[in-house]
C-alpha atoms as a PDB file:
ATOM      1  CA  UNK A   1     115.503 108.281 110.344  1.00  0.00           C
ATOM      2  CA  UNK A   2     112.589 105.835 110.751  1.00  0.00           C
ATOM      3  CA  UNK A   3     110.560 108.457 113.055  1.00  0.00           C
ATOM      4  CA  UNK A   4     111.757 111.358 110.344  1.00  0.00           C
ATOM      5  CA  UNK A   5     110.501 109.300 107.406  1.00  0.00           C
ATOM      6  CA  UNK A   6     106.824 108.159 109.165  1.00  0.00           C
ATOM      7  CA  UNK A   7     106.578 111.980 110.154  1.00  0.00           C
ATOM      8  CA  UNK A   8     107.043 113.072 107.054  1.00  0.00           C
ATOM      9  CA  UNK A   9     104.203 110.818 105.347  1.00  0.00           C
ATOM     10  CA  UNK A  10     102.036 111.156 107.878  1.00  0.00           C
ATOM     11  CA  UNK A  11     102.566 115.089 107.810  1.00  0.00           C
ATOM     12  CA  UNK A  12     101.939 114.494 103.135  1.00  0.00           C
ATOM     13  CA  UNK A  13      98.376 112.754 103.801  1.00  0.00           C
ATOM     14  CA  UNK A  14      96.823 115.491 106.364  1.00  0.00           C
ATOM     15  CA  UNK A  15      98.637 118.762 104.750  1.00  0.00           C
ATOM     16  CA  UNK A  16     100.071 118.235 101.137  1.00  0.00           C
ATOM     17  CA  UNK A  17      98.416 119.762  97.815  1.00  0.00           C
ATOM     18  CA  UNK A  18      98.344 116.545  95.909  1.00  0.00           C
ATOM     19  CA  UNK A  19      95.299 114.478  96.224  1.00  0.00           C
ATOM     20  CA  UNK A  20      96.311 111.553  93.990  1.00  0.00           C
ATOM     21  CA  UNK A  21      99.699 111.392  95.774  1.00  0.00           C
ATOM     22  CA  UNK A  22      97.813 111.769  99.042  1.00  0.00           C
ATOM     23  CA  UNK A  23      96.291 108.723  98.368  1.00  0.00           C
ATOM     24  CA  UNK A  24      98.933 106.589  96.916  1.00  0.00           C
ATOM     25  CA  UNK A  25     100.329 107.319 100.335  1.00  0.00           C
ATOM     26  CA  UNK A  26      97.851 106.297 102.784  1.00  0.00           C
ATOM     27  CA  UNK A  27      97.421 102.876 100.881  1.00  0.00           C
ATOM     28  CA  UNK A  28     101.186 102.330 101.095  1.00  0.00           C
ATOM     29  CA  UNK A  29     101.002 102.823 104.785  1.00  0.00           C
ATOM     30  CA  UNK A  30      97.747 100.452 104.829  1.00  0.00           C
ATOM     31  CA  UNK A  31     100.446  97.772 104.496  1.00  0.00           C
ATOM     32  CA  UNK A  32     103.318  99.611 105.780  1.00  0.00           C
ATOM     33  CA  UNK A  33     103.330  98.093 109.337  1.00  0.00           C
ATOM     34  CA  UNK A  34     103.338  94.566 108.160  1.00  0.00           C
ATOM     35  CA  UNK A  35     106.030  95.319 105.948  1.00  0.00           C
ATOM     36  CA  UNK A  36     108.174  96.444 108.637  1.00  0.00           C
ATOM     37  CA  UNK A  37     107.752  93.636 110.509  1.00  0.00           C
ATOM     38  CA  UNK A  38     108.618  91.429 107.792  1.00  0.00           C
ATOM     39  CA  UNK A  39     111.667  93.480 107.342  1.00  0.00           C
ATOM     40  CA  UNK A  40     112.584  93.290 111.043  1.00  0.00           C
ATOM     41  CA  UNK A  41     111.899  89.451 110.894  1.00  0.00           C
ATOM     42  CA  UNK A  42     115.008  88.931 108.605  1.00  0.00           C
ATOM     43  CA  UNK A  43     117.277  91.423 110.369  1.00  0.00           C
ATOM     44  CA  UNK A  44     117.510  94.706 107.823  1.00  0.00           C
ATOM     45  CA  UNK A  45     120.086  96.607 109.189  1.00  0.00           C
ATOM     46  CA  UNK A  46     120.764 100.028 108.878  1.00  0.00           C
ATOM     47  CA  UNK A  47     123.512 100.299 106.126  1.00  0.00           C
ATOM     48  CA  UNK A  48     121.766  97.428 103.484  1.00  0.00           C
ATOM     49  CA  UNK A  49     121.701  98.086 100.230  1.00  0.00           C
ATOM     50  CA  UNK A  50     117.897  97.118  98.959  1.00  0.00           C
ATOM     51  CA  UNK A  51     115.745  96.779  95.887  1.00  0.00           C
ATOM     52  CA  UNK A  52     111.757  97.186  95.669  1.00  0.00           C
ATOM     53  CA  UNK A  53     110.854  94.806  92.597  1.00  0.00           C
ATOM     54  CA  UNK A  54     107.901  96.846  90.893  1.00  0.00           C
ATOM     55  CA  UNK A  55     108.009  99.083  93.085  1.00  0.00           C
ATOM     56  CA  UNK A  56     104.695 101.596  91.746  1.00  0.00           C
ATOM     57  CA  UNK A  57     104.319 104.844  92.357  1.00  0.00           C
ATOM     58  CA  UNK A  58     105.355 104.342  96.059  1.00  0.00           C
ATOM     59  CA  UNK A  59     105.316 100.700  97.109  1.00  0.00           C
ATOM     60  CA  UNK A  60     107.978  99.943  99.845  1.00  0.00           C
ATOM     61  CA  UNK A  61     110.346 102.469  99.046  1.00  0.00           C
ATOM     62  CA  UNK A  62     109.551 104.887 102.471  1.00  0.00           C
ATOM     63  CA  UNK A  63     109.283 102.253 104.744  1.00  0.00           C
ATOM     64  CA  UNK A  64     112.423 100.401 103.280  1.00  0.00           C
ATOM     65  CA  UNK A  65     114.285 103.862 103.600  1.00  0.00           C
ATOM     66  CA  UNK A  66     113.266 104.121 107.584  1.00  0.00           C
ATOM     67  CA  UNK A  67     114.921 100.457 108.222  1.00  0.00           C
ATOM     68  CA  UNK A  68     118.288 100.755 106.193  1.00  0.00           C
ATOM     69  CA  UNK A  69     118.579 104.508 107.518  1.00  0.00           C
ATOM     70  CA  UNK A  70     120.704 107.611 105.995  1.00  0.00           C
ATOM     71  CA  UNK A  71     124.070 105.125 105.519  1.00  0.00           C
ATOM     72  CA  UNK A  72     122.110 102.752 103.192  1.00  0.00           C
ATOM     73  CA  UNK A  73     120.609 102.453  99.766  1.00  0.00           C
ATOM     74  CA  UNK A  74     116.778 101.523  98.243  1.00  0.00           C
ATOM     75  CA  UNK A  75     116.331 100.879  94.735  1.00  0.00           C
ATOM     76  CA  UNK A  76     112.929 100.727  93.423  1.00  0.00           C
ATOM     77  CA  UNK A  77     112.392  99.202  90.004  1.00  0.00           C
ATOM     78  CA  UNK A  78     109.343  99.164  87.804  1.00  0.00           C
ATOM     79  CA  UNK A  79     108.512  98.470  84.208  1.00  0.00           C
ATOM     80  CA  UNK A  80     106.320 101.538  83.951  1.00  0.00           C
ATOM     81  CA  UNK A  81     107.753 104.965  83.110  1.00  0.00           C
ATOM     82  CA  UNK A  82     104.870 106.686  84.136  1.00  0.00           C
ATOM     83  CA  UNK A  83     104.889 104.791  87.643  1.00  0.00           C
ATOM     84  CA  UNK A  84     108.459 105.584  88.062  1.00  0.00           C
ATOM     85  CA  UNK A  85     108.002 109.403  87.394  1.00  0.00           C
ATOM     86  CA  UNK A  86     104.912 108.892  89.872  1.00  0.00           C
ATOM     87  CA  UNK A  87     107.468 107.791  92.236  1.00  0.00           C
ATOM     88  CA  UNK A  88     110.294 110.090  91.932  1.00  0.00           C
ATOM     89  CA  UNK A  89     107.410 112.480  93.129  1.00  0.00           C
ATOM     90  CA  UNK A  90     106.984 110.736  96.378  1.00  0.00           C
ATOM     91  CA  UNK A  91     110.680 110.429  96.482  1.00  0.00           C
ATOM     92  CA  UNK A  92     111.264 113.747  96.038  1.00  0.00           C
ATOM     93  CA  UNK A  93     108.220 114.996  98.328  1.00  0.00           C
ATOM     94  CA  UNK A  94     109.197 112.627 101.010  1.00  0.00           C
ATOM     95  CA  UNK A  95     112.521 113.737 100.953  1.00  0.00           C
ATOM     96  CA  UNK A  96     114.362 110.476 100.391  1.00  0.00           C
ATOM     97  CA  UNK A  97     117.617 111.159  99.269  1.00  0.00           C
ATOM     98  CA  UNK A  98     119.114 107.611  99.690  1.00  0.00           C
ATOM     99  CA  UNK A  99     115.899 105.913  97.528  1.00  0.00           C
ATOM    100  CA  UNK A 100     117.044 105.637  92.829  1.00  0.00           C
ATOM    101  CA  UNK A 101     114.302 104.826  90.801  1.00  0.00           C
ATOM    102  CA  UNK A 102     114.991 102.672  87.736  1.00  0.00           C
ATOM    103  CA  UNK A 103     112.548 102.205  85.116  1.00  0.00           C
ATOM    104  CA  UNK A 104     112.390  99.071  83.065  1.00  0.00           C
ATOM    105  CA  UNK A 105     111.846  95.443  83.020  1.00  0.00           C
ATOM    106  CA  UNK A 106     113.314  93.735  85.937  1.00  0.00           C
ATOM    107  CA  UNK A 107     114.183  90.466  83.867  1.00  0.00           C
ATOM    108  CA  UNK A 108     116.303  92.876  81.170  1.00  0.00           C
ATOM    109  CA  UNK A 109     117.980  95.039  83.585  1.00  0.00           C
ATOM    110  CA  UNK A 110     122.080  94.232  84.496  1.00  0.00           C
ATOM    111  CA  UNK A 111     122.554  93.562  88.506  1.00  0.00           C
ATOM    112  CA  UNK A 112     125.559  95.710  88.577  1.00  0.00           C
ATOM    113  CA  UNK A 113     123.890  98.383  86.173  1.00  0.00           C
ATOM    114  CA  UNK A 114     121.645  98.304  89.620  1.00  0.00           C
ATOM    115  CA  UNK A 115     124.412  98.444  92.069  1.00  0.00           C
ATOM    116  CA  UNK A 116     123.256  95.293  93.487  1.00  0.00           C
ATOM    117  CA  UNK A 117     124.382  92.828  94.738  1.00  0.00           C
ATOM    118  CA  UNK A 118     121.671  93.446  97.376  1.00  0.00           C
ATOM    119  CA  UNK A 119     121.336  92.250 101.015  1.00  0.00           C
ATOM    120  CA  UNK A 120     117.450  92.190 100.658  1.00  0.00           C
ATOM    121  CA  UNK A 121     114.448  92.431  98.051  1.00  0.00           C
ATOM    122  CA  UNK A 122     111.257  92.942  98.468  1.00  0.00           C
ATOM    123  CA  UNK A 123     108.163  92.055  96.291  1.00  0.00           C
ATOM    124  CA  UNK A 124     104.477  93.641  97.424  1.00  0.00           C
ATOM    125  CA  UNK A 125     101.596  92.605  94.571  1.00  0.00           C
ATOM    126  CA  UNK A 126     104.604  92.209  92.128  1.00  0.00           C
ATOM    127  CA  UNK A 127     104.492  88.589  91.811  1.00  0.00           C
ATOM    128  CA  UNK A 128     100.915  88.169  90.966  1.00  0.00           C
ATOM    129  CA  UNK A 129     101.749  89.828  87.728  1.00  0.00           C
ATOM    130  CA  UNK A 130     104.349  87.690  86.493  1.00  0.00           C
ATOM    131  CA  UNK A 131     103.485  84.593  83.665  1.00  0.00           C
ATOM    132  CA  UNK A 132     106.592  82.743  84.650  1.00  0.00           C
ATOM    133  CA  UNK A 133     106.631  83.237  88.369  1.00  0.00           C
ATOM    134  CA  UNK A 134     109.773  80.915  88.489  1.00  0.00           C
ATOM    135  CA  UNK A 135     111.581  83.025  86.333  1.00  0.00           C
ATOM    136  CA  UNK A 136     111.456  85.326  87.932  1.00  0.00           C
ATOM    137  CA  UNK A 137     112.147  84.494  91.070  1.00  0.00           C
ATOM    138  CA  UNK A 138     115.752  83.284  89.845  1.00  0.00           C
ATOM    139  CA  UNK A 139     115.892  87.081  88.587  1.00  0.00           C
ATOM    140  CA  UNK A 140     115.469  88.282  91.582  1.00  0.00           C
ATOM    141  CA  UNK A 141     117.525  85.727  93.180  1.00  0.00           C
ATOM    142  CA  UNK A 142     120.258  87.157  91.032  1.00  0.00           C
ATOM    143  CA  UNK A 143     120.367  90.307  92.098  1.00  0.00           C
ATOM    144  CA  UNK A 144     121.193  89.041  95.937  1.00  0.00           C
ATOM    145  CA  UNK A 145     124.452  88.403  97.822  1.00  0.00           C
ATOM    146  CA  UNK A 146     124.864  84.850  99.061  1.00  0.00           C
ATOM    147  CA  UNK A 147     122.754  84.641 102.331  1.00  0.00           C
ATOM    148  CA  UNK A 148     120.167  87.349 100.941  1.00  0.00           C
ATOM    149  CA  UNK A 149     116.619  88.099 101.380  1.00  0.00           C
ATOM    150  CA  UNK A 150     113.752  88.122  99.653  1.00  0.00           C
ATOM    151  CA  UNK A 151     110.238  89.139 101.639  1.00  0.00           C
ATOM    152  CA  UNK A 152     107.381  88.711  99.287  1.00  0.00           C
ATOM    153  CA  UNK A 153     103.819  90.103  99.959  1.00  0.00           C
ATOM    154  CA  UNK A 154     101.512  88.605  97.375  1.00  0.00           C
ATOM    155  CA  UNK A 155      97.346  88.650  97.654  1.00  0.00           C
ATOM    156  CA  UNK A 156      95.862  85.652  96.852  1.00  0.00           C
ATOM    157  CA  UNK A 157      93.090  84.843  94.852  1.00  0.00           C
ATOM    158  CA  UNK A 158      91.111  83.423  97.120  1.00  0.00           C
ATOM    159  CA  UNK A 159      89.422  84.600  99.979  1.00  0.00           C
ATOM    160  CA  UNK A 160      88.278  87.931  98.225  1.00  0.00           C
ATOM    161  CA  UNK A 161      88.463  90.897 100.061  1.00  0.00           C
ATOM    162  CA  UNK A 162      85.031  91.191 102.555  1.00  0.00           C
ATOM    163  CA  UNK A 163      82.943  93.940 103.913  1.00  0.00           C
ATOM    164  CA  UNK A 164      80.506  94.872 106.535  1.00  0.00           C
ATOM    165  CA  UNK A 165      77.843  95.065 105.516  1.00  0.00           C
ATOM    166  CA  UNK A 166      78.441  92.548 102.701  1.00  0.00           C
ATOM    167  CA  UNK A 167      78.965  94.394  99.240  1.00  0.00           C
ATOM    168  CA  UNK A 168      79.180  92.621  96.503  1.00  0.00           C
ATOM    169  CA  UNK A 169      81.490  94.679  94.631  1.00  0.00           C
ATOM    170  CA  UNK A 170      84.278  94.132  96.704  1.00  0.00           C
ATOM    171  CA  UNK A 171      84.873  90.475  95.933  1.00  0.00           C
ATOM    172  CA  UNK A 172      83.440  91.605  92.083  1.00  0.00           C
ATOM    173  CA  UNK A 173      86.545  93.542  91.865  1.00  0.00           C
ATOM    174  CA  UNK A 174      88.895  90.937  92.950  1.00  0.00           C
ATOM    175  CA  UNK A 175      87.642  88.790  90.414  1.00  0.00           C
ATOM    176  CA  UNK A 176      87.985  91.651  87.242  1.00  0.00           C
ATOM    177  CA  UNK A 177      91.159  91.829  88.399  1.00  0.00           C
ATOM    178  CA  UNK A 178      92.058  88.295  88.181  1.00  0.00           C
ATOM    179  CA  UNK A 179      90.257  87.820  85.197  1.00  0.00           C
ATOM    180  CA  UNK A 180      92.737  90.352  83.417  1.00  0.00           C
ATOM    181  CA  UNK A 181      95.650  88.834  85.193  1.00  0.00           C
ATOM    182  CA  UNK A 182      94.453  85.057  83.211  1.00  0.00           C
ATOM    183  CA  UNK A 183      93.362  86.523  80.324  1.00  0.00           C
ATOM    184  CA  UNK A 184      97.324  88.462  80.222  1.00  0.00           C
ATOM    185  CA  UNK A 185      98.994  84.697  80.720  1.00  0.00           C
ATOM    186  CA  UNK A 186      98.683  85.136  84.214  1.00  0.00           C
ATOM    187  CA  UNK A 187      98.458  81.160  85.219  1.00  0.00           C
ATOM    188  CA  UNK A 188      96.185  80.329  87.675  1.00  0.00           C
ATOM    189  CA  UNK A 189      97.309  80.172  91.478  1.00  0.00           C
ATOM    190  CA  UNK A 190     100.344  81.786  91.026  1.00  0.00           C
ATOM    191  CA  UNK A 191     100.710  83.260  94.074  1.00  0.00           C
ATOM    192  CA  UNK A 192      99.552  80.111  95.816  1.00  0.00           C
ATOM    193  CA  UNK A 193     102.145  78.326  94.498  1.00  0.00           C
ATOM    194  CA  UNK A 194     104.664  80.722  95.113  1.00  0.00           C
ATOM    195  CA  UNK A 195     106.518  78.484  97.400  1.00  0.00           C
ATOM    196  CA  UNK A 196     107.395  75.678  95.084  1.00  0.00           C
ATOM    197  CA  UNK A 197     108.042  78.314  92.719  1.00  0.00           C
ATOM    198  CA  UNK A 198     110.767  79.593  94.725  1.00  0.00           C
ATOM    199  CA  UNK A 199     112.298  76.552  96.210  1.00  0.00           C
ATOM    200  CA  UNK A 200     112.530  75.821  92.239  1.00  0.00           C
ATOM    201  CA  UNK A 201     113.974  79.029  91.698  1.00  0.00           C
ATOM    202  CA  UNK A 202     116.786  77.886  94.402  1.00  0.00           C
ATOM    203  CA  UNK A 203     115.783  79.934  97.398  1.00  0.00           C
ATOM    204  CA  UNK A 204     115.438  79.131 100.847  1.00  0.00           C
ATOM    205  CA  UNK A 205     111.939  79.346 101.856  1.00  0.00           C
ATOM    206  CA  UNK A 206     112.758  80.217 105.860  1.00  0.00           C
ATOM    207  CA  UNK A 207     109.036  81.494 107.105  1.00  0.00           C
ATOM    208  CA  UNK A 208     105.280  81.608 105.778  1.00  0.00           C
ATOM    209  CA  UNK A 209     102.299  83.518 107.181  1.00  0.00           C
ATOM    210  CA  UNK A 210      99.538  85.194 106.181  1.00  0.00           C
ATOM    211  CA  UNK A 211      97.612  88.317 107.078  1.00  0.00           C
ATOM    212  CA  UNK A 212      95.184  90.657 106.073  1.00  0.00           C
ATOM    213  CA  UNK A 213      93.947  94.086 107.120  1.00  0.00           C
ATOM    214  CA  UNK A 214      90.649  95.384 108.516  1.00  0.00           C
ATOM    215  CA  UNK A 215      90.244  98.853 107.905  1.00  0.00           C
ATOM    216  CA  UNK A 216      88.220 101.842 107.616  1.00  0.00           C
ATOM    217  CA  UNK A 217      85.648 101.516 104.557  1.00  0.00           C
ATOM    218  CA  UNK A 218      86.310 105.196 102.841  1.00  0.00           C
ATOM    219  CA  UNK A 219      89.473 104.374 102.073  1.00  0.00           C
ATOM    220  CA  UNK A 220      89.496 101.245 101.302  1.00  0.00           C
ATOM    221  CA  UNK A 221      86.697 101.357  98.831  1.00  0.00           C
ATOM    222  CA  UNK A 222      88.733 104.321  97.117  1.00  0.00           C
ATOM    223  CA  UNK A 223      91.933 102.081  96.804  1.00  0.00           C
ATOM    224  CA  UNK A 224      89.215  99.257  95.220  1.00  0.00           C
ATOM    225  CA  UNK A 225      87.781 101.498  92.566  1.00  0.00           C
ATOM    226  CA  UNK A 226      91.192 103.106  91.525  1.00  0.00           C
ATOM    227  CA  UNK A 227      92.372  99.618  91.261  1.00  0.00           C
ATOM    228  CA  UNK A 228      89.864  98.778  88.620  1.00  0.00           C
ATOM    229  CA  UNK A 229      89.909 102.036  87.110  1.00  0.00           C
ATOM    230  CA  UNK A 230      93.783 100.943  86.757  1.00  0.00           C
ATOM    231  CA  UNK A 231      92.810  97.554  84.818  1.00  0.00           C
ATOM    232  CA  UNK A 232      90.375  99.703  83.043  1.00  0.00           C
ATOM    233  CA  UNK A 233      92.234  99.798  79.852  1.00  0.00           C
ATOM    234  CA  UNK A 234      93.547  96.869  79.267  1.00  0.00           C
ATOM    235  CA  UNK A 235      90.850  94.805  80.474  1.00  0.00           C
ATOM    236  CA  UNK A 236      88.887  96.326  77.548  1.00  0.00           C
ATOM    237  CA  UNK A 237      91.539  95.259  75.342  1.00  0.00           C
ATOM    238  CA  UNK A 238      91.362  91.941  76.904  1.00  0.00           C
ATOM    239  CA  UNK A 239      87.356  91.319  75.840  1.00  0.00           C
ATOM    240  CA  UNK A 240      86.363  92.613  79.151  1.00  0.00           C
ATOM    241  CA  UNK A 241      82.614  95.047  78.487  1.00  0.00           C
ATOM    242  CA  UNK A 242      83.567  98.393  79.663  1.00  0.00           C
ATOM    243  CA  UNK A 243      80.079  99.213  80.915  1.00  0.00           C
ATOM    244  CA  UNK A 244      80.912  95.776  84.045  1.00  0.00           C
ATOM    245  CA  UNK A 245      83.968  97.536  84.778  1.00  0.00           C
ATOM    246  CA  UNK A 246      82.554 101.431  85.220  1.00  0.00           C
ATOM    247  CA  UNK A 247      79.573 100.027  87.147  1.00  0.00           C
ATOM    248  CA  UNK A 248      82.300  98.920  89.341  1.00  0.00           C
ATOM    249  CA  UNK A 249      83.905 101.681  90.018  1.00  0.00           C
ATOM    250  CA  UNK A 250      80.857 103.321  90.798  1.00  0.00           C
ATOM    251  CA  UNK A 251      79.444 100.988  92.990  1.00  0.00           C
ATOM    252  CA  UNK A 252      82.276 100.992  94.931  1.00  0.00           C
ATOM    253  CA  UNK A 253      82.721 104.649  95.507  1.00  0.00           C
ATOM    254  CA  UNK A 254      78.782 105.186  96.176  1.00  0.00           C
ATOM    255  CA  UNK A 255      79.307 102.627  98.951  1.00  0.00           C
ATOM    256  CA  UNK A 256      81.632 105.371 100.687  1.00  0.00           C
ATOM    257  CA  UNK A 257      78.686 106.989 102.238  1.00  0.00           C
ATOM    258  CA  UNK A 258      76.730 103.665 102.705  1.00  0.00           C
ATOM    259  CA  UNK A 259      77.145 103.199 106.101  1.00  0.00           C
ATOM    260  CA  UNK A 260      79.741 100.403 106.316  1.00  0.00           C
ATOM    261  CA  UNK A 261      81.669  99.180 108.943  1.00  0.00           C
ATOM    262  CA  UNK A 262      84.844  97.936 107.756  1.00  0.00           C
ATOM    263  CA  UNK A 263      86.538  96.626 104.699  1.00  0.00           C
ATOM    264  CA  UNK A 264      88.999  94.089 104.438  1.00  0.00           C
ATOM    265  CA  UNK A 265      92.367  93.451 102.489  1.00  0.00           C
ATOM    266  CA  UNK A 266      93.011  90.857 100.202  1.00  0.00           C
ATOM    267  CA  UNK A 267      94.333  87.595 102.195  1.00  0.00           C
ATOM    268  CA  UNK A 268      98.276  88.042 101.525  1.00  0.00           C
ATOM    269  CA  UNK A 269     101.179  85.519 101.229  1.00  0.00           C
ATOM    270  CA  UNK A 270     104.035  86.578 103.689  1.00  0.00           C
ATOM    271  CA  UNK A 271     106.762  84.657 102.369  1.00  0.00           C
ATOM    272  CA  UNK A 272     110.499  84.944 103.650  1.00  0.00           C
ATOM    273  CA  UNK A 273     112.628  83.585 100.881  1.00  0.00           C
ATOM    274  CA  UNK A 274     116.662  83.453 101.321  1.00  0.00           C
ATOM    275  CA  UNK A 275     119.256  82.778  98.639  1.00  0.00           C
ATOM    276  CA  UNK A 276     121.912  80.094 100.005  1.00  0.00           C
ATOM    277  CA  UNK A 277     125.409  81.451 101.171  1.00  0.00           C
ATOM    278  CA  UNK A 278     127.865  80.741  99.014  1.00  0.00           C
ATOM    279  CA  UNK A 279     129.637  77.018  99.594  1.00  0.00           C
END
């Protein structure tokens, strides 16, 4: 299954008609080894019933489907109709039979409506978006058995992202984008603190690292401009000028043929969070 599944992604982002889903793709599998490992880390097992907690247009869902193989189950919930149609797209292209999409808010939504409970959760720039990071948490807590998981991939604020040469854009963007996450009631260090946050929340925290990529600069400044292009809106509704957040965007996609080297990730939180057995 996990072979089939890379195969059939890898096979999407050289040969498939889509270009938008082509690239939702290859920045899922950006982070798709580190997920994995994460996953491995706490023991998936084929068979486990999982949940992706906003999950996007693709998130975790194939790589989650590889580890829990044809005899288990991945949910993937997001509050964004349009994201979950996105998805079921990717679902349906990757040919993941054993992957349900469910679209709504995570905090509203009935665990056994879900068919949870579930052995493991996972959480991949979901957290960042949350005002009440704590609450949240015990949601998701909720929707695990006694002795659960939770693996949470979060980007800090700080570092920004980096490139060589330097290009000032790239850490620009991280800051628009944090900007509109304050400005929506994001508080500030959220994802820093998501450790207390959780051990409030009454979960385990059993492992912390932290890692970030170094990759190729063509796609990576692609992912950065759709990224603000994605805040686009709403910063605007938020105060932000629109004419900072298109320069943006086109700074960062002239810089494709600029003659980079490479382009980091954000710095991410690897957290491995476990809900106490029961007793």
């Amino acid at each position: 299954m996990a072979e089939e599944v890379t195969e059939r992604v890898s096979r999407y982002i050289l040969d498939g008609s889509d270009p938008d889903l082509r690239r939702l793709l290859s920045g899922a599998e950006l982070g798709a080894e580190n997920a994995r490992t994460a996953f491995r880390r706490v023991g998936v097992q084929p068979g486990w019933n999982v949940i992706d907690c906003g999950c996007g247009p693709i998130g975790g869902l194939a790589v989650l489907a590889e580890m829990v193989g044809p005899a288990g189950r991945v949910v993937g919930v997001d509050v964004s109709p349009a994201a979950v149609q996105r998805a079921r797209a990717v679902v349906t292209a990757l040919e993941l039979s054993i992957v349900e999409l469910v679209a709504g808010d995570l905090h509203d939504l009935d665990a056994a409506a879900l068919g949870g409970p579930f052995d493991l959760a996972f959480s991949r720039a979901f957290m960042m978006h949350q005002a009440d990071p704590v609450r949240t948490l015990r949601r998701i807590a909720d929707l695990l058995r006694p002795g659960g998981w939770l693996v949470v991939h979060e980007a800090l604020e700080s570092p920004p992202p980096r490139s060589h040469p330097h290009l000032e854009a790239v850490a620009d963007h991280w800051d628009l984008v944090h900007e509109v996450l304050h400005r929506n009631g994001v508080p500030a260090g959220a994802v820093e603190d998501l450790p207390r946050s959780a051990r409030q929340a009454g979960l385990e925290v059993t492992a912390m690292r932290g890692l970030f990529l170094v990759e190729d600069p063509e796609p990576m400044f692609e992912i950065y401009a759709a990224t603000v292009e994605a805040v686009r809106e709403r910063g605007i509704q938020l105060g932000i000028a629109a004419e900072r957040i298109d320069g943006l965007v086109q700074d960062l996609r002239a810089a494709k043929d600029g003659g980079y080297e490479w382009v980091t990730s954000s710095f991410y939180l690897d957290l491995a969070l476990r809900k106490p057995a029961a007793g």
